[in-house]
ModelCIF file with pLDDT and N, C-alpha, C, O atoms, coordinates in Angstrom:
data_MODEL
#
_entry.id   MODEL 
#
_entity.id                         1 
_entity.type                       polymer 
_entity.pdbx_number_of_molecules   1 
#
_entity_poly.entity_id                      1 
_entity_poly.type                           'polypeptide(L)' 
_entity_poly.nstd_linkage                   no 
_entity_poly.nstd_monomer                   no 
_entity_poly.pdbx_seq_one_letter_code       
;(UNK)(UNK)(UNK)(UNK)(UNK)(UNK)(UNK)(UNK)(UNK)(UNK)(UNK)(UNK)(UNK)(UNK)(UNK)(UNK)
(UNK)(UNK)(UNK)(UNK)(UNK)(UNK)(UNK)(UNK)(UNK)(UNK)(UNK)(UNK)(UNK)(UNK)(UNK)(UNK)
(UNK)(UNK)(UNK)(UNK)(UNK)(UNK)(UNK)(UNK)(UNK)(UNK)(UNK)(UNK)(UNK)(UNK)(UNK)
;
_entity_poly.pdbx_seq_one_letter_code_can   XXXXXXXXXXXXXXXXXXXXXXXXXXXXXXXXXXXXXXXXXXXXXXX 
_entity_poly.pdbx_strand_id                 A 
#
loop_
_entity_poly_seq.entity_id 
_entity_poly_seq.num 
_entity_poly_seq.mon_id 
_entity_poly_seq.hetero 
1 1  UNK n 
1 2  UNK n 
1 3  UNK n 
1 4  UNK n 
1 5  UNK n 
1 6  UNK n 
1 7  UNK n 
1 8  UNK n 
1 9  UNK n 
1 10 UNK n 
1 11 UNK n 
1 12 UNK n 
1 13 UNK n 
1 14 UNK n 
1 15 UNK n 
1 16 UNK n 
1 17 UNK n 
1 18 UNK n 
1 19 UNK n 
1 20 UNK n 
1 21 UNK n 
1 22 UNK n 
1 23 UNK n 
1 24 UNK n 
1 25 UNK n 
1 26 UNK n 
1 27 UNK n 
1 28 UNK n 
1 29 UNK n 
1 30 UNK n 
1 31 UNK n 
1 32 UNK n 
1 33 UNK n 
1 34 UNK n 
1 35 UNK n 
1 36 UNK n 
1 37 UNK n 
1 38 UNK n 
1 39 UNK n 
1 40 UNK n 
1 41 UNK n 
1 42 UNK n 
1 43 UNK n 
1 44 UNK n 
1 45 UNK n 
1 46 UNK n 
1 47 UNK n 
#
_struct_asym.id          A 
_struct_asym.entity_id   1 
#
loop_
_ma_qa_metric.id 
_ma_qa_metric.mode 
_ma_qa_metric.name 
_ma_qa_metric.software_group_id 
_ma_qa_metric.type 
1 global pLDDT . pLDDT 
2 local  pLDDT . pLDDT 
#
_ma_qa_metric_global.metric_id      1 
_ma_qa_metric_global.metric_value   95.15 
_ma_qa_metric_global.model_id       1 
_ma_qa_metric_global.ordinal_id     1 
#
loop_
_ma_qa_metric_local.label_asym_id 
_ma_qa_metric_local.label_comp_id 
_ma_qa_metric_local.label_seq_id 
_ma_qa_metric_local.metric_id 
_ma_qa_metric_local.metric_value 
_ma_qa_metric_local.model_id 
_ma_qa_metric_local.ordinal_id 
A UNK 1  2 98.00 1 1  
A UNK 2  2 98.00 1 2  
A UNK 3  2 98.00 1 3  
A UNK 4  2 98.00 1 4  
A UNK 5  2 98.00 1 5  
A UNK 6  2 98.00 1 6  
A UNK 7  2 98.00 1 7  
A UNK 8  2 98.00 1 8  
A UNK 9  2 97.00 1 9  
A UNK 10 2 97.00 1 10 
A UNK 11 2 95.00 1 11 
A UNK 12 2 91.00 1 12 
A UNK 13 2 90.00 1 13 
A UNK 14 2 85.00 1 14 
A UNK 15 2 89.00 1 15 
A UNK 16 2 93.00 1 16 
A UNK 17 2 90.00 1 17 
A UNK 18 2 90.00 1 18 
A UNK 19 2 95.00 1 19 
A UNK 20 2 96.00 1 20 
A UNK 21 2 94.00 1 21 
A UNK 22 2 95.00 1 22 
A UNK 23 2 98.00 1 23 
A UNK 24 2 98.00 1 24 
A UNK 25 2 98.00 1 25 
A UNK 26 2 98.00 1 26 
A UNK 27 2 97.00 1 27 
A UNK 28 2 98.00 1 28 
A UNK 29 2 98.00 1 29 
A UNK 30 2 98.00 1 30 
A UNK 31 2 98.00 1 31 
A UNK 32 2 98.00 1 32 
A UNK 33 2 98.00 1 33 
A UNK 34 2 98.00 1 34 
A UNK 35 2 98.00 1 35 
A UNK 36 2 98.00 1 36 
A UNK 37 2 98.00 1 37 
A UNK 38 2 97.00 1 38 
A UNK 39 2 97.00 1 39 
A UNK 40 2 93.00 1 40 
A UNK 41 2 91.00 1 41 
A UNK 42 2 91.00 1 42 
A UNK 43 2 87.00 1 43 
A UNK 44 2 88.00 1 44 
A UNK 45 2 94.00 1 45 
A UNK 46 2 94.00 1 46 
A UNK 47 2 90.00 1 47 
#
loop_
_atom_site.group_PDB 
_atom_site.id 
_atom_site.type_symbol 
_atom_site.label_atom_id 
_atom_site.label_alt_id 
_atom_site.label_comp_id 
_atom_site.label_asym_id 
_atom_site.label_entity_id 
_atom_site.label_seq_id 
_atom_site.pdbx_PDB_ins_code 
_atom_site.Cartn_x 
_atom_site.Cartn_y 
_atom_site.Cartn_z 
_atom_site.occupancy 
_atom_site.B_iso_or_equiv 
_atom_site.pdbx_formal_charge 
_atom_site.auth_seq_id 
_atom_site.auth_comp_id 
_atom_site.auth_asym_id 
_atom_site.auth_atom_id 
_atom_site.pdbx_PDB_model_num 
ATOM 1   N N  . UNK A 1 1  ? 67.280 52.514 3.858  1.00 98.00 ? 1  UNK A N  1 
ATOM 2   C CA . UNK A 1 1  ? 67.125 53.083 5.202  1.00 98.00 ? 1  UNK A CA 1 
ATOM 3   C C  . UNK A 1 1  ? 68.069 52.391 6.177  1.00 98.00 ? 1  UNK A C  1 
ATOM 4   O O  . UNK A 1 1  ? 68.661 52.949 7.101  1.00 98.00 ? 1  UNK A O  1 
ATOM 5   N N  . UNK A 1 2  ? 68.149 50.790 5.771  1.00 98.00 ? 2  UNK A N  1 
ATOM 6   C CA . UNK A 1 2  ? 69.218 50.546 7.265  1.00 98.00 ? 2  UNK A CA 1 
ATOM 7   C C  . UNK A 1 2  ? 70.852 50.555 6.806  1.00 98.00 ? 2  UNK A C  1 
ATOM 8   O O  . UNK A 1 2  ? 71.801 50.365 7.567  1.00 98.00 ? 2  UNK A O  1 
ATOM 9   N N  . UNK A 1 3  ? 70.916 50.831 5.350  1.00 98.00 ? 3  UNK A N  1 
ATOM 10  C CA . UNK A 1 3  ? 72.778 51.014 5.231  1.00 98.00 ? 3  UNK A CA 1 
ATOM 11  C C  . UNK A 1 3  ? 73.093 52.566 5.930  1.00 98.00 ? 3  UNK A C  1 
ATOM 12  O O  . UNK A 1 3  ? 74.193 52.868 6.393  1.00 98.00 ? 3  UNK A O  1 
ATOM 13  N N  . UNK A 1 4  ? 71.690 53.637 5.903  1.00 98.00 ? 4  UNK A N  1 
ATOM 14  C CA . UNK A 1 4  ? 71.696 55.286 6.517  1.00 98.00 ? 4  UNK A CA 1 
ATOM 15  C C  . UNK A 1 4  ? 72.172 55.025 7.782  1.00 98.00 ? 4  UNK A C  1 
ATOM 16  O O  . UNK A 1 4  ? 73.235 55.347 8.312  1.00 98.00 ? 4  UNK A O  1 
ATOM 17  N N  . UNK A 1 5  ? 71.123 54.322 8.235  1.00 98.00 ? 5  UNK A N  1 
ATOM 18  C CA . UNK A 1 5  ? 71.110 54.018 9.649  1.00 98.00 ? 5  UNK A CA 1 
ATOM 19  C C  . UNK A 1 5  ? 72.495 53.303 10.650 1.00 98.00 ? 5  UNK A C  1 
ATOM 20  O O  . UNK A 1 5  ? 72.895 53.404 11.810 1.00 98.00 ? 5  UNK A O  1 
ATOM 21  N N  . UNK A 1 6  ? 72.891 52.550 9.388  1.00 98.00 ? 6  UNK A N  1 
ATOM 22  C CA . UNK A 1 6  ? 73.811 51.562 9.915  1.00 98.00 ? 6  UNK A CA 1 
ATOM 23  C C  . UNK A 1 6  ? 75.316 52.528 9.987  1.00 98.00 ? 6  UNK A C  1 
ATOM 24  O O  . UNK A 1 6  ? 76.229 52.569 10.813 1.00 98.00 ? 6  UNK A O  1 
ATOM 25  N N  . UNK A 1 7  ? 75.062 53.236 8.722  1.00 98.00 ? 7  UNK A N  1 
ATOM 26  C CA . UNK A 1 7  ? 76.438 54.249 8.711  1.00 98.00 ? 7  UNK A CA 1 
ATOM 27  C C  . UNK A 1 7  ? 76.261 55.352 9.347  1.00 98.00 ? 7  UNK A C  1 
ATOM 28  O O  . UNK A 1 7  ? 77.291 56.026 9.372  1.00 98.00 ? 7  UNK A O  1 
ATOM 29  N N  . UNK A 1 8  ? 75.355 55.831 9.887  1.00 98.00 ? 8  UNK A N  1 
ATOM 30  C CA . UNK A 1 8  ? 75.506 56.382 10.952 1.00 98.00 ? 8  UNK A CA 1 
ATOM 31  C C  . UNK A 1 8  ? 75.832 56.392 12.458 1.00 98.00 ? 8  UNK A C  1 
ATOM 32  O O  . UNK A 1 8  ? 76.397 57.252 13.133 1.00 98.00 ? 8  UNK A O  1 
ATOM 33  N N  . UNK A 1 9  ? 75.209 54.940 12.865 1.00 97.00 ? 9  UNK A N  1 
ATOM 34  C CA . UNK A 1 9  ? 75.667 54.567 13.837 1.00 97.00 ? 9  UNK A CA 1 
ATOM 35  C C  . UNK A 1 9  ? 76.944 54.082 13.713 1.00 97.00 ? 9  UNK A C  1 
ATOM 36  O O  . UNK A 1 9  ? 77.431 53.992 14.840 1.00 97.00 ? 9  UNK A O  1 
ATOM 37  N N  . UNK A 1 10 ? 77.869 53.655 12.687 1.00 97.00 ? 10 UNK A N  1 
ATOM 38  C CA . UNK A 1 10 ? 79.278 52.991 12.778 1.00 97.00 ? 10 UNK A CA 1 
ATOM 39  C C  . UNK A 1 10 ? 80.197 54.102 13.333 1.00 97.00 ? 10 UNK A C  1 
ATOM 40  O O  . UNK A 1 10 ? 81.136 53.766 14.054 1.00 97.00 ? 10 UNK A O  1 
ATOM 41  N N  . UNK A 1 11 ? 79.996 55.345 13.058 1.00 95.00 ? 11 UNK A N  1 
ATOM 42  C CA . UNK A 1 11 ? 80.795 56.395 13.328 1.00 95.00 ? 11 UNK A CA 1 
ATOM 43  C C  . UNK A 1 11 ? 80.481 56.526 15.102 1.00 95.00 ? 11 UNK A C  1 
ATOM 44  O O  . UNK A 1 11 ? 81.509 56.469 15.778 1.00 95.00 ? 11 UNK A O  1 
ATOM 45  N N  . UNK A 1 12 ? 79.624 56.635 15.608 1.00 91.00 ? 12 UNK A N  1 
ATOM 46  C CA . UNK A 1 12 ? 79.913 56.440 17.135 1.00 91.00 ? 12 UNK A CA 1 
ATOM 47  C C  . UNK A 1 12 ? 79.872 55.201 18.035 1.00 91.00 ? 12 UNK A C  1 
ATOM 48  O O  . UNK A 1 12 ? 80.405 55.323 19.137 1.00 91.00 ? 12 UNK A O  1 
ATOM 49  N N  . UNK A 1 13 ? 79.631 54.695 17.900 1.00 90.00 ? 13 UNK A N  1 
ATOM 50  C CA . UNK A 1 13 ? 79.804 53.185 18.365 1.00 90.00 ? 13 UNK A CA 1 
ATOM 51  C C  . UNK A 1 13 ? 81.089 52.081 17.827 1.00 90.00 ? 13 UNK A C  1 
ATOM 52  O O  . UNK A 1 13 ? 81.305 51.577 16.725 1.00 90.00 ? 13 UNK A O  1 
ATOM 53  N N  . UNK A 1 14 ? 81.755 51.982 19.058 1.00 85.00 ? 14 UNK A N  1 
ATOM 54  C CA . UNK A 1 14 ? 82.952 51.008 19.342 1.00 85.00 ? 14 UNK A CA 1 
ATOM 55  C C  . UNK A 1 14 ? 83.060 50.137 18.471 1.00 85.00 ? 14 UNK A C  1 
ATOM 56  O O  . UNK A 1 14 ? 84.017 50.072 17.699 1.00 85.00 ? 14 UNK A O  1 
ATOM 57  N N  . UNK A 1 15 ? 81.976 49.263 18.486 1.00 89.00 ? 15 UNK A N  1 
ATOM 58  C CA . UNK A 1 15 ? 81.604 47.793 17.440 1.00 89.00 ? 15 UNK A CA 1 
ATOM 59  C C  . UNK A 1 15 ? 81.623 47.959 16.042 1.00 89.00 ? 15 UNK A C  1 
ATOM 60  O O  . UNK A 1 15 ? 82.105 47.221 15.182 1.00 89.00 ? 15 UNK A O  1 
ATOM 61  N N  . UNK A 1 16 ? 80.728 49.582 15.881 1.00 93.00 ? 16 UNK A N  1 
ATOM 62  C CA . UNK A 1 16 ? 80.005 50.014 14.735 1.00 93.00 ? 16 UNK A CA 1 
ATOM 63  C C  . UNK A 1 16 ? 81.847 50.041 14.051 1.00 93.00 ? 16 UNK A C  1 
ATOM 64  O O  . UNK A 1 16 ? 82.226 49.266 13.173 1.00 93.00 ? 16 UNK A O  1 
ATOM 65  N N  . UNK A 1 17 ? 82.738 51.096 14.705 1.00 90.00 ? 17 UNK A N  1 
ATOM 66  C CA . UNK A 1 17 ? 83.807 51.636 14.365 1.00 90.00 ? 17 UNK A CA 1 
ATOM 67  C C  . UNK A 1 17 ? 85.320 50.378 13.744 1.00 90.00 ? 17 UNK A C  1 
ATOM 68  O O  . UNK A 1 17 ? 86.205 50.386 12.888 1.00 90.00 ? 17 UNK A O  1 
ATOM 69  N N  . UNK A 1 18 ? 84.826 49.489 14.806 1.00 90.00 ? 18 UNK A N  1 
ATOM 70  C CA . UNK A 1 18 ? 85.423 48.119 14.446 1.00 90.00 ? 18 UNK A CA 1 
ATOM 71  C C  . UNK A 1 18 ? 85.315 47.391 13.316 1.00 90.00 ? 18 UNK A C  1 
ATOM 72  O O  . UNK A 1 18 ? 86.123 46.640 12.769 1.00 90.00 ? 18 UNK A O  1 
ATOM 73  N N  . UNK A 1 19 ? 83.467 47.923 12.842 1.00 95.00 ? 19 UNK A N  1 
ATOM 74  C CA . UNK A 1 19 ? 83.196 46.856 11.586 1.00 95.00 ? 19 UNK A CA 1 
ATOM 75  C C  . UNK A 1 19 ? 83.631 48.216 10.847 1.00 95.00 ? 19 UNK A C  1 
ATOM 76  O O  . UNK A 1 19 ? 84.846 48.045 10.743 1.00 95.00 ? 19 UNK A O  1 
ATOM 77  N N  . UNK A 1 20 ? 83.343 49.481 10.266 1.00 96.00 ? 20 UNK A N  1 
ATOM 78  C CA . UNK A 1 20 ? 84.021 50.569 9.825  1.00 96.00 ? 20 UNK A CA 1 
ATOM 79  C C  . UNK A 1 20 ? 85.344 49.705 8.984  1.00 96.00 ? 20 UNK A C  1 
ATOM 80  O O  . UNK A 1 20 ? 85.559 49.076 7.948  1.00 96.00 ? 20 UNK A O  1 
ATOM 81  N N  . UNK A 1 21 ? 86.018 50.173 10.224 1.00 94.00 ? 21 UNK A N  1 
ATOM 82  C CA . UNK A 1 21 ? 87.317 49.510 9.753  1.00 94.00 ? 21 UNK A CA 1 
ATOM 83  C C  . UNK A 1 21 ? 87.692 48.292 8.589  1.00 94.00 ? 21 UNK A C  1 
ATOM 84  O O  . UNK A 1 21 ? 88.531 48.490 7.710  1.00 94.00 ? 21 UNK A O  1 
ATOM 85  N N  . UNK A 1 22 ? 87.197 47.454 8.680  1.00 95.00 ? 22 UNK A N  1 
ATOM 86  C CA . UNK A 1 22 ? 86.583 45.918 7.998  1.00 95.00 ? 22 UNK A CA 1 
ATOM 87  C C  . UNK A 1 22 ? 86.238 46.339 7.034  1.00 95.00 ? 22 UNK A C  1 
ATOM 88  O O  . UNK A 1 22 ? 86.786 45.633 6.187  1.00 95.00 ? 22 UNK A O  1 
ATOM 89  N N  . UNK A 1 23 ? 85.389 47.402 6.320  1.00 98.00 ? 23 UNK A N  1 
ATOM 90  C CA . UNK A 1 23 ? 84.739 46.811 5.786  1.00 98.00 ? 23 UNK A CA 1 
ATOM 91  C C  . UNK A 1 23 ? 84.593 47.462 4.330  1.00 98.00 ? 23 UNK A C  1 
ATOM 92  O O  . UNK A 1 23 ? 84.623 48.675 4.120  1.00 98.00 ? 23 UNK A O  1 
ATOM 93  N N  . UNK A 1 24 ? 84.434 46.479 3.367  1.00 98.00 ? 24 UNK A N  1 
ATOM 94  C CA . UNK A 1 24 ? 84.753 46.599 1.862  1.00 98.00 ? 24 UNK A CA 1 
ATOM 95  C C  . UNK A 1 24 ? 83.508 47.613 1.133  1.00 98.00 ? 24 UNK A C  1 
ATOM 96  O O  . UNK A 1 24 ? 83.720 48.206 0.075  1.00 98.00 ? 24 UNK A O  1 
ATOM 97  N N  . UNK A 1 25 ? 82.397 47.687 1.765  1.00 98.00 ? 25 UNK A N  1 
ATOM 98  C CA . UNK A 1 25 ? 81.234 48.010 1.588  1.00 98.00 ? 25 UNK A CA 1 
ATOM 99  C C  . UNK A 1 25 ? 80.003 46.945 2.385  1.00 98.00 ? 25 UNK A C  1 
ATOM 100 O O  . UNK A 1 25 ? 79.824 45.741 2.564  1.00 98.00 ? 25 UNK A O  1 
ATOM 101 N N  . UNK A 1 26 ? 79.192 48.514 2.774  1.00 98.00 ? 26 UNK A N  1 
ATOM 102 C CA . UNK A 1 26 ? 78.154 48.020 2.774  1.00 98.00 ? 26 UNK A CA 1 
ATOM 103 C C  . UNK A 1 26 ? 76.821 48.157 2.215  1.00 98.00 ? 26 UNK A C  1 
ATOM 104 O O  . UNK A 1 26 ? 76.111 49.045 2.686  1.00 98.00 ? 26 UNK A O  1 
ATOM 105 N N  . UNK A 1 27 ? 76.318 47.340 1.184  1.00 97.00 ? 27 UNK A N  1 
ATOM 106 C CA . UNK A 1 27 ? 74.817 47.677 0.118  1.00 97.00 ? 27 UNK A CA 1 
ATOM 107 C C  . UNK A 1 27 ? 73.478 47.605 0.126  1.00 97.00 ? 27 UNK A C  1 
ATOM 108 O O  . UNK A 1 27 ? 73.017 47.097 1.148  1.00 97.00 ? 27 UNK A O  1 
ATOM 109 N N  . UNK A 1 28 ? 72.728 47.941 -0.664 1.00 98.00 ? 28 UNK A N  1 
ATOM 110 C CA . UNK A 1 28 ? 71.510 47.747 -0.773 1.00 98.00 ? 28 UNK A CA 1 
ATOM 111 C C  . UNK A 1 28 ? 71.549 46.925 -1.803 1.00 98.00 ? 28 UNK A C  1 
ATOM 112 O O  . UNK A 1 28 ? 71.942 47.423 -2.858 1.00 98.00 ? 28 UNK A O  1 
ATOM 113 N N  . UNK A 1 29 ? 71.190 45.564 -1.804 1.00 98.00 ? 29 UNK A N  1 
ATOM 114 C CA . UNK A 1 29 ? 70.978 44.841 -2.501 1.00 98.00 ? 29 UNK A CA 1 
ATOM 115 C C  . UNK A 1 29 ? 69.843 44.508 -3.769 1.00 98.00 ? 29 UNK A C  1 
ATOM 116 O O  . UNK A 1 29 ? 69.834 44.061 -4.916 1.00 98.00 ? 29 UNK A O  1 
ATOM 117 N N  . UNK A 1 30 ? 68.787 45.113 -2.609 1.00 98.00 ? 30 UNK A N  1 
ATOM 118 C CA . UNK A 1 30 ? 67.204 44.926 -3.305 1.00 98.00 ? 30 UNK A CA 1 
ATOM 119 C C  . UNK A 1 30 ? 66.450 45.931 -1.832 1.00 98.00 ? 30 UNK A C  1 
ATOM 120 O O  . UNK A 1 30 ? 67.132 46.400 -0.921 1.00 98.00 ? 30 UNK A O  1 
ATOM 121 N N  . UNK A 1 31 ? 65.375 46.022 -1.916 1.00 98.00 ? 31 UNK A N  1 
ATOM 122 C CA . UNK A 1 31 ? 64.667 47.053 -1.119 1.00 98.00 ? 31 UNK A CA 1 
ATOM 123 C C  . UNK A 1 31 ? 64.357 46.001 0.103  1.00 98.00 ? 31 UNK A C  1 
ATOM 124 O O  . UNK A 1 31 ? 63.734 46.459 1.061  1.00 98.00 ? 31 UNK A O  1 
ATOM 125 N N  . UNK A 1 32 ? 64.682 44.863 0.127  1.00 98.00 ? 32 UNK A N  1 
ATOM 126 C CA . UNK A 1 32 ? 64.939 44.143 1.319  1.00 98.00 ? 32 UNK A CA 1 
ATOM 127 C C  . UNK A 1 32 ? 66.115 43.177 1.604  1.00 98.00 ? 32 UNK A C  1 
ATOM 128 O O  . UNK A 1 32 ? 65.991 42.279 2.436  1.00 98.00 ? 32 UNK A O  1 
ATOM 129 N N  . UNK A 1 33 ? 66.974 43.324 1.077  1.00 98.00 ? 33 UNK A N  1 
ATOM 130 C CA . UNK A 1 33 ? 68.507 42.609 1.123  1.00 98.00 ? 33 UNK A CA 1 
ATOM 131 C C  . UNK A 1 33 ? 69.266 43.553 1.260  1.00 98.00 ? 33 UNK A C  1 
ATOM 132 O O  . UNK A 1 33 ? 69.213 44.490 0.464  1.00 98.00 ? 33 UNK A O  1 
ATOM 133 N N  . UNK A 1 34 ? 70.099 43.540 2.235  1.00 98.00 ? 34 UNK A N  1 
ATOM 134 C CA . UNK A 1 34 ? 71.377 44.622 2.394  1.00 98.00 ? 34 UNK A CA 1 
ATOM 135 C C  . UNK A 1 34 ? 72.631 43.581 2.891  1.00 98.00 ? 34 UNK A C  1 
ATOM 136 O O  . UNK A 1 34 ? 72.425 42.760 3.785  1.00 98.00 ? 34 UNK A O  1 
ATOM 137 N N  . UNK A 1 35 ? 73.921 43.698 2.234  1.00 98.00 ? 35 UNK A N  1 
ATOM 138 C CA . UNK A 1 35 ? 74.968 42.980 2.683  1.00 98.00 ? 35 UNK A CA 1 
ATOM 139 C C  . UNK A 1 35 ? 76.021 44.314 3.105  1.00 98.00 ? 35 UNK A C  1 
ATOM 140 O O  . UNK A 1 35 ? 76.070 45.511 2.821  1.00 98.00 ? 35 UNK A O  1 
ATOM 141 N N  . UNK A 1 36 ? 76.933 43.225 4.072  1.00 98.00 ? 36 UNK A N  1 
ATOM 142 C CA . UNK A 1 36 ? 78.093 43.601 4.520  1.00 98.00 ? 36 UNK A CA 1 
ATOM 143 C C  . UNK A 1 36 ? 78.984 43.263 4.188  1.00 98.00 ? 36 UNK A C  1 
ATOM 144 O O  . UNK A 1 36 ? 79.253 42.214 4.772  1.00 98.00 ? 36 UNK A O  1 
ATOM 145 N N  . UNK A 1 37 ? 80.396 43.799 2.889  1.00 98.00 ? 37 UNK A N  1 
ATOM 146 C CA . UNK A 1 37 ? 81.677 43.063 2.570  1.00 98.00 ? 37 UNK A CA 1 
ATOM 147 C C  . UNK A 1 37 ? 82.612 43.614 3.297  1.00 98.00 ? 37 UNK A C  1 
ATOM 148 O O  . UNK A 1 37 ? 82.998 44.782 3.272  1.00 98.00 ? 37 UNK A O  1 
ATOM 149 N N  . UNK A 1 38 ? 83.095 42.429 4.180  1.00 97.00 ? 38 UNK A N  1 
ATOM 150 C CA . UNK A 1 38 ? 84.308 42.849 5.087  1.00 97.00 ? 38 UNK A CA 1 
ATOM 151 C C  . UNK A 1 38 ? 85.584 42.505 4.667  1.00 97.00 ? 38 UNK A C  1 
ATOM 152 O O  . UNK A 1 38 ? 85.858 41.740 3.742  1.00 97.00 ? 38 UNK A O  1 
ATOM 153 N N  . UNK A 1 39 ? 86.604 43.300 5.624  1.00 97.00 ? 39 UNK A N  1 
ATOM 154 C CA . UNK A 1 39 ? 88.395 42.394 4.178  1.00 97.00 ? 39 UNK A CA 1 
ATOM 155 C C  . UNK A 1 39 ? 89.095 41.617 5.645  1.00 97.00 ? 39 UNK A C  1 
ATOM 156 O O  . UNK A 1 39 ? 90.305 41.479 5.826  1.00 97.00 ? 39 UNK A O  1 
ATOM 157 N N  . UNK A 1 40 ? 88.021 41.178 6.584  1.00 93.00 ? 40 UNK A N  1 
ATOM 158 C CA . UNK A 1 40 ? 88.770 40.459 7.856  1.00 93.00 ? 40 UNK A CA 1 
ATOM 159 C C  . UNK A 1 40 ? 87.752 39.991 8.691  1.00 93.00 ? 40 UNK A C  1 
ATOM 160 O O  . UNK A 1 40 ? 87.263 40.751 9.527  1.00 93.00 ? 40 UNK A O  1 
ATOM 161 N N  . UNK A 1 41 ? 87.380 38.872 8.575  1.00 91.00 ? 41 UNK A N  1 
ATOM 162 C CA . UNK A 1 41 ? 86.714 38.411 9.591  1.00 91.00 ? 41 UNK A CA 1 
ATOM 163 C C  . UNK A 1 41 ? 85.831 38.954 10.792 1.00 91.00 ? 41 UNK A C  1 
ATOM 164 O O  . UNK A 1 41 ? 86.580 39.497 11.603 1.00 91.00 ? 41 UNK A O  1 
ATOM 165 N N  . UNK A 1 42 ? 84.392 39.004 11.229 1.00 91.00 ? 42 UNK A N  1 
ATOM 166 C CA . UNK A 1 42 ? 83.976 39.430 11.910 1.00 91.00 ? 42 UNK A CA 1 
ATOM 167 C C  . UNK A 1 42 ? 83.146 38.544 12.697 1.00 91.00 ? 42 UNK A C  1 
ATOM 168 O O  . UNK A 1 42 ? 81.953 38.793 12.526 1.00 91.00 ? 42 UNK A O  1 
ATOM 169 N N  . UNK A 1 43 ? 83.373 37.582 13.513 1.00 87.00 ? 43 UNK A N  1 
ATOM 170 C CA . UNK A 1 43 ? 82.325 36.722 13.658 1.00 87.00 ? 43 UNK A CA 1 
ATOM 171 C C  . UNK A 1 43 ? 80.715 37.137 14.603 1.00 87.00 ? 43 UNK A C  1 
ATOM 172 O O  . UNK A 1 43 ? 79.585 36.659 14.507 1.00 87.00 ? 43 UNK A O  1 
ATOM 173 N N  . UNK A 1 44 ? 81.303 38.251 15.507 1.00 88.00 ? 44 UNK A N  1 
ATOM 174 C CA . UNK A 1 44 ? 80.601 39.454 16.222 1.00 88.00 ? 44 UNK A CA 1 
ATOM 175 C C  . UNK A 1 44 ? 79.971 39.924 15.780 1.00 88.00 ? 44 UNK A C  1 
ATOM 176 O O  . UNK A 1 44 ? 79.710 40.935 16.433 1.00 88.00 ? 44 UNK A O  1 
ATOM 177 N N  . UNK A 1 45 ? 79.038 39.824 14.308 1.00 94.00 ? 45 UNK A N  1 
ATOM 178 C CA . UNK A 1 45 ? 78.718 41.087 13.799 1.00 94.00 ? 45 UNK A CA 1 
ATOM 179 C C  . UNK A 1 45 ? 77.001 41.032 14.579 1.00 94.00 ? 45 UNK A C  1 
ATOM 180 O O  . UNK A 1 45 ? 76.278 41.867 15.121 1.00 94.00 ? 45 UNK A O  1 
ATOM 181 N N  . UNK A 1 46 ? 76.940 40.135 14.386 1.00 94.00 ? 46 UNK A N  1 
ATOM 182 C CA . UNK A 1 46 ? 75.274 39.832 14.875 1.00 94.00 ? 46 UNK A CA 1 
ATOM 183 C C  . UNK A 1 46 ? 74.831 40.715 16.249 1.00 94.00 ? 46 UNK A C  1 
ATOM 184 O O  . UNK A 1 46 ? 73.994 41.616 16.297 1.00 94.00 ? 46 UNK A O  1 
ATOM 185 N N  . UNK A 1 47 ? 75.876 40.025 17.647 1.00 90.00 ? 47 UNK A N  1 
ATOM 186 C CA . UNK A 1 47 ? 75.927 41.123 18.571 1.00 90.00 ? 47 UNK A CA 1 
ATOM 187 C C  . UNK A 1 47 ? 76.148 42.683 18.615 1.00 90.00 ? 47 UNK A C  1 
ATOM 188 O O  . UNK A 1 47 ? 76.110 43.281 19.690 1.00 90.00 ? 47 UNK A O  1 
#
């Protein structure tokens, strides 16, 4: 539910579109672990 969520919001949002760009994938790890692989640094991601 939050990689849906998350890739949905990346497409309209500035930040979202920024990490977009970045990023190698993002997974479902386990039904409560989800990662973000980026190919450039993001130290922003939290905000």
């Amino acid at each position: 539910d939050v990689v849906a969520s998350v890739n949905r919001w990346m497409v309209r949002d500035t930040m979202g579109q920024m990490i977009k760009a970045r990023l190698d994938a993002l997974e479902a790890v386990d039904d409560r672990t989800f990662r973000f692989r980026l190919n450039k640094p993001f130290p922003k991601l939290l905000f």
